[in-house]
N, C-alpha and C. Protein backbone atom coordinates (compact mmCIF):
# COMPACT_ATOMS: atom_id res chain seq x y z
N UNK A 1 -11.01 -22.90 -3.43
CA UNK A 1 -9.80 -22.32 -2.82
C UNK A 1 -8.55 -22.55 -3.64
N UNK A 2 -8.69 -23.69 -4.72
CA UNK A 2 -7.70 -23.76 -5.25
C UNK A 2 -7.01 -22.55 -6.25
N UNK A 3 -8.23 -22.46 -7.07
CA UNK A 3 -8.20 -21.57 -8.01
C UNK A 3 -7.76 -19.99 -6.99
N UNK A 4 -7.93 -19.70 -6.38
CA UNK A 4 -7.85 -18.43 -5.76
C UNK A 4 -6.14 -18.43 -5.31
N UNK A 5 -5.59 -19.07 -5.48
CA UNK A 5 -4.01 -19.41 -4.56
C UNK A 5 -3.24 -17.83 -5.21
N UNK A 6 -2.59 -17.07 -4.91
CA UNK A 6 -1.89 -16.15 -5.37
C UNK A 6 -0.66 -16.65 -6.37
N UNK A 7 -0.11 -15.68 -7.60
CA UNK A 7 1.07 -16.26 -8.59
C UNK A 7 1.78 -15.81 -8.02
N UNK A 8 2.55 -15.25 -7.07
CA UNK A 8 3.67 -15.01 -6.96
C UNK A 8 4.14 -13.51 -7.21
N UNK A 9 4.87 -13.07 -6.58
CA UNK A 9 5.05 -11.41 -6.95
C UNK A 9 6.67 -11.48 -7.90
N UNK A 10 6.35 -10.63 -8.51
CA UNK A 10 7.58 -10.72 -9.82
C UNK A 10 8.71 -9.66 -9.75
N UNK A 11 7.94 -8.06 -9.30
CA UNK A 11 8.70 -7.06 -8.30
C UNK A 11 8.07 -7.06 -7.03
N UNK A 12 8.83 -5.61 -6.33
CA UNK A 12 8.99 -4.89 -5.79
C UNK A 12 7.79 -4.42 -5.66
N UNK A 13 6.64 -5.11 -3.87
CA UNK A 13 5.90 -4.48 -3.22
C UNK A 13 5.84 -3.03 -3.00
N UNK A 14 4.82 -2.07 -3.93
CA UNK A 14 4.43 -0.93 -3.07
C UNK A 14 3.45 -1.06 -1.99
N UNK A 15 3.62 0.08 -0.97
CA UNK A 15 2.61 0.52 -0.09
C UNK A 15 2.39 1.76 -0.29
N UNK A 16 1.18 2.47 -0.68
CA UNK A 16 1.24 4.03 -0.81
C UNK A 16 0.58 4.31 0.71
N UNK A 17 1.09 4.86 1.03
CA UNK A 17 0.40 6.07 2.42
C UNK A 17 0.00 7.05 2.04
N UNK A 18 -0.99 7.93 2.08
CA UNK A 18 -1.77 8.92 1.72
C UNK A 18 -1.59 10.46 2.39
N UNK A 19 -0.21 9.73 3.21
CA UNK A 19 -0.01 11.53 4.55
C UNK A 19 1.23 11.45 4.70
N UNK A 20 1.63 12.47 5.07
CA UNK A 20 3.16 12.48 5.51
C UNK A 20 4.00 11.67 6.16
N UNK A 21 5.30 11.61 5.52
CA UNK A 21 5.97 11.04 6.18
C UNK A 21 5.92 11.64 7.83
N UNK A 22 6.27 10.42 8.65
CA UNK A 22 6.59 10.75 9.88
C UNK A 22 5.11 10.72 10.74
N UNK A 23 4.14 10.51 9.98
CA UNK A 23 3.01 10.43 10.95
C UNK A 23 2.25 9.24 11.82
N UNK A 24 1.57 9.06 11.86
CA UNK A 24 0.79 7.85 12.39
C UNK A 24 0.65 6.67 11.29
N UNK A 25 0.31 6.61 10.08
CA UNK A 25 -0.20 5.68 9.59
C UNK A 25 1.57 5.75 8.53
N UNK A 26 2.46 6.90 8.30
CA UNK A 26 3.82 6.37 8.05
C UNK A 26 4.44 5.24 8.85
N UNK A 27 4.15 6.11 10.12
CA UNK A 27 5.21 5.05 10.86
C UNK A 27 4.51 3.83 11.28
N UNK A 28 3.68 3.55 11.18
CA UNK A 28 2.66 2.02 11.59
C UNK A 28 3.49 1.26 10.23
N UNK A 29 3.20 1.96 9.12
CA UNK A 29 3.43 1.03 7.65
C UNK A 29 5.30 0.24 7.38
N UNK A 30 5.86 1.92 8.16
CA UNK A 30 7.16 1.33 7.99
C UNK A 30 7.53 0.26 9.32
N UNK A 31 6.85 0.42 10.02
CA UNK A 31 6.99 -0.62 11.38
C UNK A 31 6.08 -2.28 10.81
N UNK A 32 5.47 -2.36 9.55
CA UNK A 32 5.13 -3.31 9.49
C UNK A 32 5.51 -3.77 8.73
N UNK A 33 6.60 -3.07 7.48
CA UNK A 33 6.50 -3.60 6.25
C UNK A 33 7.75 -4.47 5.94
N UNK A 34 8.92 -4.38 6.92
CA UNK A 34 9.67 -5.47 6.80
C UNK A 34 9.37 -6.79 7.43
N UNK A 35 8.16 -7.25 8.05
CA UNK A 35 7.54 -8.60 7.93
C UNK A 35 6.90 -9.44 7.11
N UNK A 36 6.57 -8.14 6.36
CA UNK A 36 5.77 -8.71 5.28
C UNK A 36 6.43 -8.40 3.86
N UNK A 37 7.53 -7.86 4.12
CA UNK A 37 8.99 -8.42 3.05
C UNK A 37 9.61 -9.65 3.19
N UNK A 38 10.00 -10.12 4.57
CA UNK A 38 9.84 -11.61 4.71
C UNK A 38 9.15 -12.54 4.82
N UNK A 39 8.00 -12.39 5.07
CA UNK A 39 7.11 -13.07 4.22
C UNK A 39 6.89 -13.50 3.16
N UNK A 40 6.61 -12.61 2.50
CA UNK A 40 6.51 -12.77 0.60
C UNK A 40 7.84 -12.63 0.12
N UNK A 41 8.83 -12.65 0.61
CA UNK A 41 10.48 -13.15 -0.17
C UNK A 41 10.26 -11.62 -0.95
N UNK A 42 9.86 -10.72 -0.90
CA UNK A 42 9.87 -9.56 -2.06
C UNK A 42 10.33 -8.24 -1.09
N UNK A 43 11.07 -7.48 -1.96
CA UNK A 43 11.11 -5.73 -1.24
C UNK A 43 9.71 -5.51 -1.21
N UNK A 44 9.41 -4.48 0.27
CA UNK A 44 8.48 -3.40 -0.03
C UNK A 44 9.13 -2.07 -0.44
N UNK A 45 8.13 -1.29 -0.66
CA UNK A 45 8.77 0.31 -0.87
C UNK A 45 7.49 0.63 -0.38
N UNK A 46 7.84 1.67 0.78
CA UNK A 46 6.06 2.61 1.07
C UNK A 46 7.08 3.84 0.42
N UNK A 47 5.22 4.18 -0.31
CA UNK A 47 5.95 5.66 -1.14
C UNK A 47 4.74 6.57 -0.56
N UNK A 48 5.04 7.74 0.03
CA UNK A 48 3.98 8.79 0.63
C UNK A 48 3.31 9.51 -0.40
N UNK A 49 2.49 9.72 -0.57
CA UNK A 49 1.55 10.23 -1.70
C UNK A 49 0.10 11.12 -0.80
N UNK A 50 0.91 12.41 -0.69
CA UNK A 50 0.02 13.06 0.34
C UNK A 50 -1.04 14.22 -0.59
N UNK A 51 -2.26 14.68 -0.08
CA UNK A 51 -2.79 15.68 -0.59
C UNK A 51 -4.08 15.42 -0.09
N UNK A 52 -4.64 16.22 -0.66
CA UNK A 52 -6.67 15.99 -0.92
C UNK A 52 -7.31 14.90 0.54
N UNK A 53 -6.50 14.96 1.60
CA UNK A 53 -7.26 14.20 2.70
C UNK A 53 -6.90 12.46 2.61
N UNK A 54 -6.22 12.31 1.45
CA UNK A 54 -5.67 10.97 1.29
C UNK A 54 -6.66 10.34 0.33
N UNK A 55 -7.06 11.43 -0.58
CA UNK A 55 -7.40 10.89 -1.98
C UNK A 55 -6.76 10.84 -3.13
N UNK A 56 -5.71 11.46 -3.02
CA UNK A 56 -4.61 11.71 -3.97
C UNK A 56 -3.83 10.14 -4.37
N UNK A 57 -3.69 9.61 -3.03
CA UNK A 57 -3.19 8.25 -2.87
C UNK A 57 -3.83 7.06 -2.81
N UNK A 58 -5.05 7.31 -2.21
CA UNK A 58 -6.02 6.30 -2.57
C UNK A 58 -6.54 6.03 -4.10
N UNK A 59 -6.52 7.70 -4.66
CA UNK A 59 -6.74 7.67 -6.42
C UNK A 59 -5.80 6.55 -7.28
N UNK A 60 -4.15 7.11 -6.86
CA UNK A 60 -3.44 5.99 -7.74
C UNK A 60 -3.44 4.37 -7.25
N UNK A 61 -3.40 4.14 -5.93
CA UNK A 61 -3.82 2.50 -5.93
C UNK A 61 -4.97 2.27 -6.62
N UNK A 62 -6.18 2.86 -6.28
CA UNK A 62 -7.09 2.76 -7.07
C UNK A 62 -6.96 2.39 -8.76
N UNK A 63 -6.03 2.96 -9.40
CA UNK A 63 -5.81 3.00 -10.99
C UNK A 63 -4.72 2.40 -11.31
N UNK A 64 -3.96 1.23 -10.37
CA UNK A 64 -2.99 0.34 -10.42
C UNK A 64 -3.37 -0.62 -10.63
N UNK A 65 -2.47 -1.18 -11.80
CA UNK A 65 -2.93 -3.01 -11.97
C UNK A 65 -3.32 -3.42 -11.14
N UNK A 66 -4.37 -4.09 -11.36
CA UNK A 66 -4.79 -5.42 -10.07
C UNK A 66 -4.00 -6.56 -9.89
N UNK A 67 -2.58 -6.59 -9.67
CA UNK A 67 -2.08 -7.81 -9.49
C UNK A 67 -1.19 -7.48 -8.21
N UNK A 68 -1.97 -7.09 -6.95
CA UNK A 68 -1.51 -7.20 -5.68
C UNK A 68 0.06 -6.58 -5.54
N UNK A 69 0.11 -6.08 -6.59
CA UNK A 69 2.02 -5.08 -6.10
C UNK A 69 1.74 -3.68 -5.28
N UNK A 70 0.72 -3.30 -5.49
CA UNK A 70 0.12 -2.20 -5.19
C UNK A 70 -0.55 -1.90 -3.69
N UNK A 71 -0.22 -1.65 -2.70
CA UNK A 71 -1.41 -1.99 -1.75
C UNK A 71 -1.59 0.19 -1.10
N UNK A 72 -2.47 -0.22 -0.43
CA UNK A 72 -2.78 1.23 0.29
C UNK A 72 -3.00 1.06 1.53
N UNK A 73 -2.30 2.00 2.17
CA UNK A 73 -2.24 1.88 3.96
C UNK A 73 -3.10 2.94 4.68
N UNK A 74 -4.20 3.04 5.00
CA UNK A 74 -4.49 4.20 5.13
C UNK A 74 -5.45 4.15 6.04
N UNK A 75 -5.49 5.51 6.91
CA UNK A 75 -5.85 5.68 8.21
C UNK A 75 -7.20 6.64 8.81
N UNK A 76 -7.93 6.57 7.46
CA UNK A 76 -9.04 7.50 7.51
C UNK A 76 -10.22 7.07 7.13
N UNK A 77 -11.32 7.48 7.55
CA UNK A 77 -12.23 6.81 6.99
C UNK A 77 -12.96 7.19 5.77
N UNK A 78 -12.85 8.56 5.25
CA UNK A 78 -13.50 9.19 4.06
C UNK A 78 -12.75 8.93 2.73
N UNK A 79 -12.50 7.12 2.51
CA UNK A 79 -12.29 6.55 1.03
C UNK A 79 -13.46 6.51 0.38
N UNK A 80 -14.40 7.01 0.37
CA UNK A 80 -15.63 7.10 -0.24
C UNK A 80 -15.46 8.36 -1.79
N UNK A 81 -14.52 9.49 -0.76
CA UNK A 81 -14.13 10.60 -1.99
C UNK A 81 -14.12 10.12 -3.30
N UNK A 82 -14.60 11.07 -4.20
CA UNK A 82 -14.04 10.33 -5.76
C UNK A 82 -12.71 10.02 -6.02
């Protein structure tokens, strides 16, 4: 457990959402994401990244550094898509 401890975030938390603003899994993300700006002492930013059923957005977290700045909020179950 030691080894696993997180470094610290250096920017600015994304959240990508995969659907429009103003919908169900927008407004869940923006209703959650200033707790977990105080939490981790860091900004979030949710950025909407809509298209393809919410593969469009799942694609770029997918192809984002792996160092946890990146996260995906998403409300569907067909992340299986390429």
């Amino acid at each position: 457990p030691a080894l696993a401890r997180a470094q610290g975030f250096t920017r600015p938390i994304r959240v990508v959402v995969p659907f429009a603003a103003g919908g169900a899994a927008d407004s869940a993300t923006r209703a959650l994401t200033p707790g977990l700006a105080q939490r981790l002492g860091q900004p979030v930013v949710v950025e909407n990244r809509t298209g393809a059923g919410g593969s469009l957005g799942g694609g770029e977290v997918a192809r984002a550094a792996p160092d946890g700045h990146t996260l995906l909020m998403d409300a569907s179950s067909p992340l299986v898509t390429p």
